[in-house]
PDB file of N, CA and C in Angstrom:
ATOM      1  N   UNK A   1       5.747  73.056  13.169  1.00  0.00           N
ATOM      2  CA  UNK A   1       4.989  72.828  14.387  1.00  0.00           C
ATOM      3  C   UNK A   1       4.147  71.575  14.201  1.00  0.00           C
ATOM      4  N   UNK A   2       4.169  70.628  14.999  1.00  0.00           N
ATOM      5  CA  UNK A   2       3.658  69.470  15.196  1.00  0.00           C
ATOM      6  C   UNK A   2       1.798  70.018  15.435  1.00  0.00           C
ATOM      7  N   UNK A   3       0.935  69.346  14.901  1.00  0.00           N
ATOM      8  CA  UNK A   3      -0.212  69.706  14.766  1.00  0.00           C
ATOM      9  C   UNK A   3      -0.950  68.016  16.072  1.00  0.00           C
ATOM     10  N   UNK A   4      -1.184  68.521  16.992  1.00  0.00           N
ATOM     11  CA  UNK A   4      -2.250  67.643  18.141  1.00  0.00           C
ATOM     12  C   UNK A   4      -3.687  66.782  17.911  1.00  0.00           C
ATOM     13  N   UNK A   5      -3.745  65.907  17.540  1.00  0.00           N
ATOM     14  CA  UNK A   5      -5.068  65.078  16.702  1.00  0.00           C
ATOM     15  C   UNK A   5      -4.923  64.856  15.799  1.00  0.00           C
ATOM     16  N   UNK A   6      -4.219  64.592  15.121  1.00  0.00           N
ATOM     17  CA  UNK A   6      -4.091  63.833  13.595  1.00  0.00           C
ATOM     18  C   UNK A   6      -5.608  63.270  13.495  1.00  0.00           C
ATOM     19  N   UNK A   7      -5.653  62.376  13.981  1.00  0.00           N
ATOM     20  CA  UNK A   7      -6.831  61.206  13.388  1.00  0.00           C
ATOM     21  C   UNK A   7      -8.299  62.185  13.021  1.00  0.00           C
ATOM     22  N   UNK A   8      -9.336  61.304  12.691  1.00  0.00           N
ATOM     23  CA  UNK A   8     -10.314  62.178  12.173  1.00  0.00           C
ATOM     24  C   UNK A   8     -11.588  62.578  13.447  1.00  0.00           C
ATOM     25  N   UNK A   9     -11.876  63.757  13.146  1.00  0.00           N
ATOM     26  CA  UNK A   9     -12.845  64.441  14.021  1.00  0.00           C
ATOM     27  C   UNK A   9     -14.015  63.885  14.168  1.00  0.00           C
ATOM     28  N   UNK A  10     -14.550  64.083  15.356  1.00  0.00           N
ATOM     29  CA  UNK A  10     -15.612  63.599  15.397  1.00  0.00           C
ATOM     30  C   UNK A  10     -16.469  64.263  16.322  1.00  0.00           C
ATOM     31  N   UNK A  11     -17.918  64.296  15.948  1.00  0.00           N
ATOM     32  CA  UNK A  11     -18.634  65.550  16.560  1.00  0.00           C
ATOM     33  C   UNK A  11     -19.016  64.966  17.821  1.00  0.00           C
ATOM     34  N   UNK A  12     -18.748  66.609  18.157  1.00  0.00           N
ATOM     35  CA  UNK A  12     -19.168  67.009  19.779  1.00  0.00           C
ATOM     36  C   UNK A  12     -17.292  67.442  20.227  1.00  0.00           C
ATOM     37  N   UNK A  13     -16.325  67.237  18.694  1.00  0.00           N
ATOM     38  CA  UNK A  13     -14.947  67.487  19.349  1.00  0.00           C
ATOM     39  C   UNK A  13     -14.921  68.861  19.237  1.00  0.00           C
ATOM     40  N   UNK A  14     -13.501  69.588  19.287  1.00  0.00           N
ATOM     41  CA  UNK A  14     -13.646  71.041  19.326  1.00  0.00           C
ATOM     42  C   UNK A  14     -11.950  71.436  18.528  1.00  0.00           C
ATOM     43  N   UNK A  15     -11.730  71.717  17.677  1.00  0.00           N
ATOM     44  CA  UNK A  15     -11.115  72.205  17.089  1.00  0.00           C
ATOM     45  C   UNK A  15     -10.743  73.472  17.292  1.00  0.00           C
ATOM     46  N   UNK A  16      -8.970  74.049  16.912  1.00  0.00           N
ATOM     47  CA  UNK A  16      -8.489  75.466  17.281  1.00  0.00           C
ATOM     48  C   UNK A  16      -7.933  75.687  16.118  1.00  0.00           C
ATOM     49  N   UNK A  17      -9.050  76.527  15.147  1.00  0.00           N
ATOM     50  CA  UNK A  17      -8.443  76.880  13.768  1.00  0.00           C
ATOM     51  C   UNK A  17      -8.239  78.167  13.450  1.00  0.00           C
ATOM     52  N   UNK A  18      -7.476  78.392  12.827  1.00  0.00           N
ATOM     53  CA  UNK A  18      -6.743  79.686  12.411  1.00  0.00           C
ATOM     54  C   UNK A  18      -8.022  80.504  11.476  1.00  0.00           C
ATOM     55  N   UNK A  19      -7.406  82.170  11.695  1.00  0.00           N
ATOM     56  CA  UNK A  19      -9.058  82.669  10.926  1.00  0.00           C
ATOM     57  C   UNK A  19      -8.198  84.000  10.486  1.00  0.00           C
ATOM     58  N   UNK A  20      -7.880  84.336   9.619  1.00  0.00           N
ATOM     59  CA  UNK A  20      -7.605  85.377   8.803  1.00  0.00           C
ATOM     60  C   UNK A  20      -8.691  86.733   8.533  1.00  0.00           C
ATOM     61  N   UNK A  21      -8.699  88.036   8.914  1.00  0.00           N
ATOM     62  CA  UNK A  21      -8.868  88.778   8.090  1.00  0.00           C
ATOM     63  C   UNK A  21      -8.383  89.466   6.809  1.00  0.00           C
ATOM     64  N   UNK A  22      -9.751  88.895   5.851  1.00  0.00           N
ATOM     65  CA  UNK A  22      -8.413  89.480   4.231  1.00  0.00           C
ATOM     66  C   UNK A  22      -8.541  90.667   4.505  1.00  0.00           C
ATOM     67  N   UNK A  23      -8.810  91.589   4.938  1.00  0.00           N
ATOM     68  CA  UNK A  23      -8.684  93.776   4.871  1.00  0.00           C
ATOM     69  C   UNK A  23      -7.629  94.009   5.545  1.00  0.00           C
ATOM     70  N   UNK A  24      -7.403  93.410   7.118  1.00  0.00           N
ATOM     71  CA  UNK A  24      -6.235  93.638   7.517  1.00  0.00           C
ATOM     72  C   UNK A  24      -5.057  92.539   7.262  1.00  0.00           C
ATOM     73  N   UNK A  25      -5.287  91.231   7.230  1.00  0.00           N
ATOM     74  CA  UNK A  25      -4.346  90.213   7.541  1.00  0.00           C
ATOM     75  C   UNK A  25      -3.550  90.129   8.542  1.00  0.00           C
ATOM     76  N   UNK A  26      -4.962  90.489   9.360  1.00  0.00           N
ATOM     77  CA  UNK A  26      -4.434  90.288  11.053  1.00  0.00           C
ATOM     78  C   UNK A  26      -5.137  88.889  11.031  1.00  0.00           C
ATOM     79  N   UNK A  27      -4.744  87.834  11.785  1.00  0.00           N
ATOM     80  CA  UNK A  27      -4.983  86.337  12.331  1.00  0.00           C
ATOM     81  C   UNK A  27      -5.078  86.672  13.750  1.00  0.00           C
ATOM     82  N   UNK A  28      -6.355  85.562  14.003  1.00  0.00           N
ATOM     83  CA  UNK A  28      -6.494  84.701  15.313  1.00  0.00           C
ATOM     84  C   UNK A  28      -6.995  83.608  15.238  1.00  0.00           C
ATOM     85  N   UNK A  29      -7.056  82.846  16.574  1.00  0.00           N
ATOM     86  CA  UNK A  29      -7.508  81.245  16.930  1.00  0.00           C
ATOM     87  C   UNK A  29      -8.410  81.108  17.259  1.00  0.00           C
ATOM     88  N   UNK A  30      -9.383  80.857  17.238  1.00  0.00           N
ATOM     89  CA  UNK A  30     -10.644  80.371  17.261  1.00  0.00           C
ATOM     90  C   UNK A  30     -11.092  78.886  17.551  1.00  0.00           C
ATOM     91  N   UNK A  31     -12.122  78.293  18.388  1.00  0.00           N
ATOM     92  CA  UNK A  31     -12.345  77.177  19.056  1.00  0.00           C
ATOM     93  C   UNK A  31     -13.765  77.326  18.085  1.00  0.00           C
ATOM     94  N   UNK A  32     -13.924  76.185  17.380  1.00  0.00           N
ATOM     95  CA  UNK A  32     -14.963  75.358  16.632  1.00  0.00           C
ATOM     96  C   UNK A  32     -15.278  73.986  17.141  1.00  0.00           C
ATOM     97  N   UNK A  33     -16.617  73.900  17.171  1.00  0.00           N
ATOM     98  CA  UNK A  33     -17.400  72.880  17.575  1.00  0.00           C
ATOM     99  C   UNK A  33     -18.261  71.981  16.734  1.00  0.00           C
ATOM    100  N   UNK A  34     -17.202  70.972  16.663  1.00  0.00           N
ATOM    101  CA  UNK A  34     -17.678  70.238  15.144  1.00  0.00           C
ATOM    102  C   UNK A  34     -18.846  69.150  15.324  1.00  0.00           C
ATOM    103  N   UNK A  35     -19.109  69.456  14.305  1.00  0.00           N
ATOM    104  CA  UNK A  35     -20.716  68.606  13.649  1.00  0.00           C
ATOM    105  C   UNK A  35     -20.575  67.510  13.079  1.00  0.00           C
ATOM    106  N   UNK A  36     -19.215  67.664  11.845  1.00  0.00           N
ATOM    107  CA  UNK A  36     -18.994  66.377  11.235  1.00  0.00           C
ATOM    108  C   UNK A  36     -17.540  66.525  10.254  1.00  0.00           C
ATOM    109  N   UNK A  37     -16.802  65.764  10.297  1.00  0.00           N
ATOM    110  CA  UNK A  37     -16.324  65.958   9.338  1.00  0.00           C
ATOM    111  C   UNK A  37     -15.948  65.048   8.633  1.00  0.00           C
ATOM    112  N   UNK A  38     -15.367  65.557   7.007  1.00  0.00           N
ATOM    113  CA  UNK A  38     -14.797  64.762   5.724  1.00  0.00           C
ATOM    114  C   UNK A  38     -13.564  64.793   5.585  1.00  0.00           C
ATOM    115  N   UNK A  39     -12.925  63.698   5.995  1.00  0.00           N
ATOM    116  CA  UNK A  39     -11.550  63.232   5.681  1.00  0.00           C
ATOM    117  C   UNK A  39     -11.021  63.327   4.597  1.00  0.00           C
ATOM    118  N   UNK A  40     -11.952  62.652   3.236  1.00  0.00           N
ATOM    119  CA  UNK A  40     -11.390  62.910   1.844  1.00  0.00           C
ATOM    120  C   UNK A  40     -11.758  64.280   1.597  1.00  0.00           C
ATOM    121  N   UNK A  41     -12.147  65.275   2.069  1.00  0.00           N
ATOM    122  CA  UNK A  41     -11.617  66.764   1.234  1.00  0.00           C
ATOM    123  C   UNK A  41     -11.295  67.456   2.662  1.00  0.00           C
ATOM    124  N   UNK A  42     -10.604  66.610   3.565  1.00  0.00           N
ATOM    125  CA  UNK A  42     -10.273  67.029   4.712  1.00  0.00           C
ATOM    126  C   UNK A  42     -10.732  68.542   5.196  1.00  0.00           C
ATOM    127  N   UNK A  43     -12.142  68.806   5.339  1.00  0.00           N
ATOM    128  CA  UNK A  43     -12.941  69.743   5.991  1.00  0.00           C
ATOM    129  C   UNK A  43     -13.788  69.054   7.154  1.00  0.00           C
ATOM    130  N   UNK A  44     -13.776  70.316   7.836  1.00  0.00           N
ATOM    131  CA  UNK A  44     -14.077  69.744   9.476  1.00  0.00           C
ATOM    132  C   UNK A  44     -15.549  71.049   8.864  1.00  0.00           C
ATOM    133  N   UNK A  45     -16.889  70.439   9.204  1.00  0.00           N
ATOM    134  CA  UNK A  45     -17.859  71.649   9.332  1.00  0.00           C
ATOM    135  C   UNK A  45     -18.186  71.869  10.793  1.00  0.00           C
ATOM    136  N   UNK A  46     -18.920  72.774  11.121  1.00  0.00           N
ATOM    137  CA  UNK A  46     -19.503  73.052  12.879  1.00  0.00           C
ATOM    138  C   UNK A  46     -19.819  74.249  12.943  1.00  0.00           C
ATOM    139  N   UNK A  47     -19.849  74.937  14.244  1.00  0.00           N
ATOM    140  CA  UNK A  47     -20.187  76.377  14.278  1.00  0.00           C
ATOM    141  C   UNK A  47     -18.966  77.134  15.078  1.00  0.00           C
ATOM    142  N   UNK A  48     -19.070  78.468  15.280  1.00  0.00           N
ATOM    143  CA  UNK A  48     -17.511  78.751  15.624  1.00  0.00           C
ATOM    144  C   UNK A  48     -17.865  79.083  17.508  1.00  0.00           C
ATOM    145  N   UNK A  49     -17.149  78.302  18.312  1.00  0.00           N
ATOM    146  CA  UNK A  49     -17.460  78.563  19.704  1.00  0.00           C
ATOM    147  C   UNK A  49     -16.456  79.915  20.586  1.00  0.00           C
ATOM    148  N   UNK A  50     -15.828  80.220  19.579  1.00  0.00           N
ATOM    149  CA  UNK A  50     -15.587  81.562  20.313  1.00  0.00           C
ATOM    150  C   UNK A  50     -15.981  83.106  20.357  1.00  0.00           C
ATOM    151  N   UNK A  51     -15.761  83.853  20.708  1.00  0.00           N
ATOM    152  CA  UNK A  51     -16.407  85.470  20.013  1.00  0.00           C
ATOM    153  C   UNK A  51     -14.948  85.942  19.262  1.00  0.00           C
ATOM    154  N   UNK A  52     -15.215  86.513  18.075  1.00  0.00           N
ATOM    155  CA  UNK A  52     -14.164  87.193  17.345  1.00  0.00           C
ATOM    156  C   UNK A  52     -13.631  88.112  18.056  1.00  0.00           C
ATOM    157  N   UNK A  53     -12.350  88.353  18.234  1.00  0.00           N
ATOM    158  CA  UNK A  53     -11.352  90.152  18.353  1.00  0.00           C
ATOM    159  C   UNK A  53     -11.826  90.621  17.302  1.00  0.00           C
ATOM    160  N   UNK A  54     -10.958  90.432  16.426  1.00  0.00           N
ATOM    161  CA  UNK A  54     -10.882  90.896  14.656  1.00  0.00           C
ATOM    162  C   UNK A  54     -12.633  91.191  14.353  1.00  0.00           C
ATOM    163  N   UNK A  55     -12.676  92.000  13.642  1.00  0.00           N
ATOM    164  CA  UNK A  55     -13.442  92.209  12.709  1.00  0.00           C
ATOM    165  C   UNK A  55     -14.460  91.179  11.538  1.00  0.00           C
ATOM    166  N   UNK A  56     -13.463  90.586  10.788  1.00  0.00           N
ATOM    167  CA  UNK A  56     -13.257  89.637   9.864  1.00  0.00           C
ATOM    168  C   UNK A  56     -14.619  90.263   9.049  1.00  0.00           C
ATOM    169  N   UNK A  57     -14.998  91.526   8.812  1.00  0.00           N
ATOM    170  CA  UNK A  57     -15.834  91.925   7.821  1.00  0.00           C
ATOM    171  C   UNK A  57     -17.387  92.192   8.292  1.00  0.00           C
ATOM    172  N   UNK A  58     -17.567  91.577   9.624  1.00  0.00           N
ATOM    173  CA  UNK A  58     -18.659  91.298  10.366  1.00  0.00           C
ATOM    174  C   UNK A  58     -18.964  90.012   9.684  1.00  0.00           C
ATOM    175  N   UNK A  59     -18.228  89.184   9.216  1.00  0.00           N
ATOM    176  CA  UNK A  59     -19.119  87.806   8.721  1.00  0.00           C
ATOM    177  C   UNK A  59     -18.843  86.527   9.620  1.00  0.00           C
ATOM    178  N   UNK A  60     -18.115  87.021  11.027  1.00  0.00           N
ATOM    179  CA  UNK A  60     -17.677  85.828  11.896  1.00  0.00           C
ATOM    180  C   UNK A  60     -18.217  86.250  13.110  1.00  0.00           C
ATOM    181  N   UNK A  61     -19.593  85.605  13.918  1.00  0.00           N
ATOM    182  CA  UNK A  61     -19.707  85.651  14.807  1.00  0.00           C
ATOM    183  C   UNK A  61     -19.904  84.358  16.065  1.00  0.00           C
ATOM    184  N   UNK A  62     -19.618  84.405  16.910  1.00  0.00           N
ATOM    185  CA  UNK A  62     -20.246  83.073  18.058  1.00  0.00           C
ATOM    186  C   UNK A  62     -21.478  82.692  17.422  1.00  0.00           C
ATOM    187  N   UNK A  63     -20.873  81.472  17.106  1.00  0.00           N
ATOM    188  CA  UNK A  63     -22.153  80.430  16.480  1.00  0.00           C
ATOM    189  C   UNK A  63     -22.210  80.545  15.036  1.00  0.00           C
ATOM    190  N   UNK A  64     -21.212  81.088  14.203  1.00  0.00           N
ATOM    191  CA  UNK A  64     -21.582  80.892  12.580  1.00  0.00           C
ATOM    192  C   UNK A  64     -21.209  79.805  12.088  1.00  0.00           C
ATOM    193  N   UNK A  65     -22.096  79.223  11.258  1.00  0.00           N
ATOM    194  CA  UNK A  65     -21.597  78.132  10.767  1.00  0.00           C
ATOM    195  C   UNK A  65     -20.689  78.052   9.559  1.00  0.00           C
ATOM    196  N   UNK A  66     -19.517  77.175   9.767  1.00  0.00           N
ATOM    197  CA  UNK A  66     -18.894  77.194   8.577  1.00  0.00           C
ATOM    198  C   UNK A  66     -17.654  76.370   8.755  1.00  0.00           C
ATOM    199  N   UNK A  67     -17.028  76.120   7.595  1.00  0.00           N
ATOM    200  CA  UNK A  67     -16.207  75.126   6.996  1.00  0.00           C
ATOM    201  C   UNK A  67     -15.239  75.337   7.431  1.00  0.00           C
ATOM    202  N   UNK A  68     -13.963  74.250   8.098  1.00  0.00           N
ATOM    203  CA  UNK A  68     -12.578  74.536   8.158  1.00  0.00           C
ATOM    204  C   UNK A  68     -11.495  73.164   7.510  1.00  0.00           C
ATOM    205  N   UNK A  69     -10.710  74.016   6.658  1.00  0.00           N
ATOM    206  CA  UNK A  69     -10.142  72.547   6.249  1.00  0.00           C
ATOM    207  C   UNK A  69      -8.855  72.406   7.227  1.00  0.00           C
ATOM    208  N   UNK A  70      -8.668  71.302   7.616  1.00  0.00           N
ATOM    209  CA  UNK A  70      -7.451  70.756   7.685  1.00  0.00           C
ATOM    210  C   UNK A  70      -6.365  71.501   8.303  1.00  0.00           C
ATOM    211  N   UNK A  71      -5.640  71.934   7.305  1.00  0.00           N
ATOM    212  CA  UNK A  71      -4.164  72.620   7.177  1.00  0.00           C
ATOM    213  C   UNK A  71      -4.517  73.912   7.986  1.00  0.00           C
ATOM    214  N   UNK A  72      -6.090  74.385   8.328  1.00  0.00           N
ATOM    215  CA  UNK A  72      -5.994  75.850   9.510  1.00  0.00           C
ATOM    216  C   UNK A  72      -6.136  75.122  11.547  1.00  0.00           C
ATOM    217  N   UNK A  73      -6.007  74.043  10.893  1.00  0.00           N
ATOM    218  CA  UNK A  73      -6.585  72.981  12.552  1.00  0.00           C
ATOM    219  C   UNK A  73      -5.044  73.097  13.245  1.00  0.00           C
ATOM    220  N   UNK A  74      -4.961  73.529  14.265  1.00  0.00           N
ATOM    221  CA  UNK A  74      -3.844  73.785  15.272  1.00  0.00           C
ATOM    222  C   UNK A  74      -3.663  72.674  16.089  1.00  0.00           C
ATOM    223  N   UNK A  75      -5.093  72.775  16.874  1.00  0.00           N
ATOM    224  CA  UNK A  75      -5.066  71.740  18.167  1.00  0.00           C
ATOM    225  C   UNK A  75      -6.640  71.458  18.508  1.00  0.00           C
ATOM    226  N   UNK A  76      -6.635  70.287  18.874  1.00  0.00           N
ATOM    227  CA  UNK A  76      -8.134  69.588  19.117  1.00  0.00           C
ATOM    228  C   UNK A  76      -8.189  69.309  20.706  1.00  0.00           C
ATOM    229  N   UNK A  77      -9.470  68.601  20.693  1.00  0.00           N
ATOM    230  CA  UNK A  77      -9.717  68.783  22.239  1.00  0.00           C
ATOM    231  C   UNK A  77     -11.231  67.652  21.950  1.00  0.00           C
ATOM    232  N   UNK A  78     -11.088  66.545  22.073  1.00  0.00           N
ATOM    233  CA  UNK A  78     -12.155  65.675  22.172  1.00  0.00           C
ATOM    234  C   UNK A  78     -13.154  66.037  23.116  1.00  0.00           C
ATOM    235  N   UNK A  79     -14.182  65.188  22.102  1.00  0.00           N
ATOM    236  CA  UNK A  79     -15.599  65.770  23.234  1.00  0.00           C
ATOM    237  C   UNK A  79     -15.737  65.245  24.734  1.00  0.00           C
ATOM    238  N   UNK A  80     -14.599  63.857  25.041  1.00  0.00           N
ATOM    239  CA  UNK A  80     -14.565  62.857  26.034  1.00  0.00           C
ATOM    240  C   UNK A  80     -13.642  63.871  27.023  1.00  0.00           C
ATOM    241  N   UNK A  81     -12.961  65.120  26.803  1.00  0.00           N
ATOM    242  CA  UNK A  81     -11.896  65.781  27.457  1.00  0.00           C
ATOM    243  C   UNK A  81     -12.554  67.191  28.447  1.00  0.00           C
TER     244      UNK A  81
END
């Protein structure tokens, strides 16, 4: 699958990254709202702009902050869009 935004993020963009629960290893997509990111260890940071289905342990809620690298980024959506 062809991945939408190659080039590098830039805040105020919005990212659609993949989010795993390890108990079940049920997956969903999730819309993140990035702050900044690093190309050389290709991590996007921000907070997460959607509300969880899943569980994910209770450690994922609307608005947590946290790290996504790269290889979980689906599809982007510039802040200009």
């Amino acid at each position: 699958m062809e991945k939408a935004c190659m080039a590098a993020y830039q805040s105020g963009d919005f990212v659609k990254a993949e989010f795993e629960d390890v108990r079940t290893g049920e997956k969903e997509w999730m819309w993140v709202r990035v702050d900044y990111a690093d190309d050389d260890k290709q991590l996007v940071f921000g907070s997460l702009d959607s509300q969880p289905v899943l569980d994910h342990g209770g450690g994922l809620k609307l608005g947590s902050q946290l790290a996504v690298t790269y290889d979980n980024i689906l599809q982007c959506r510039k802040a200009s869009e």
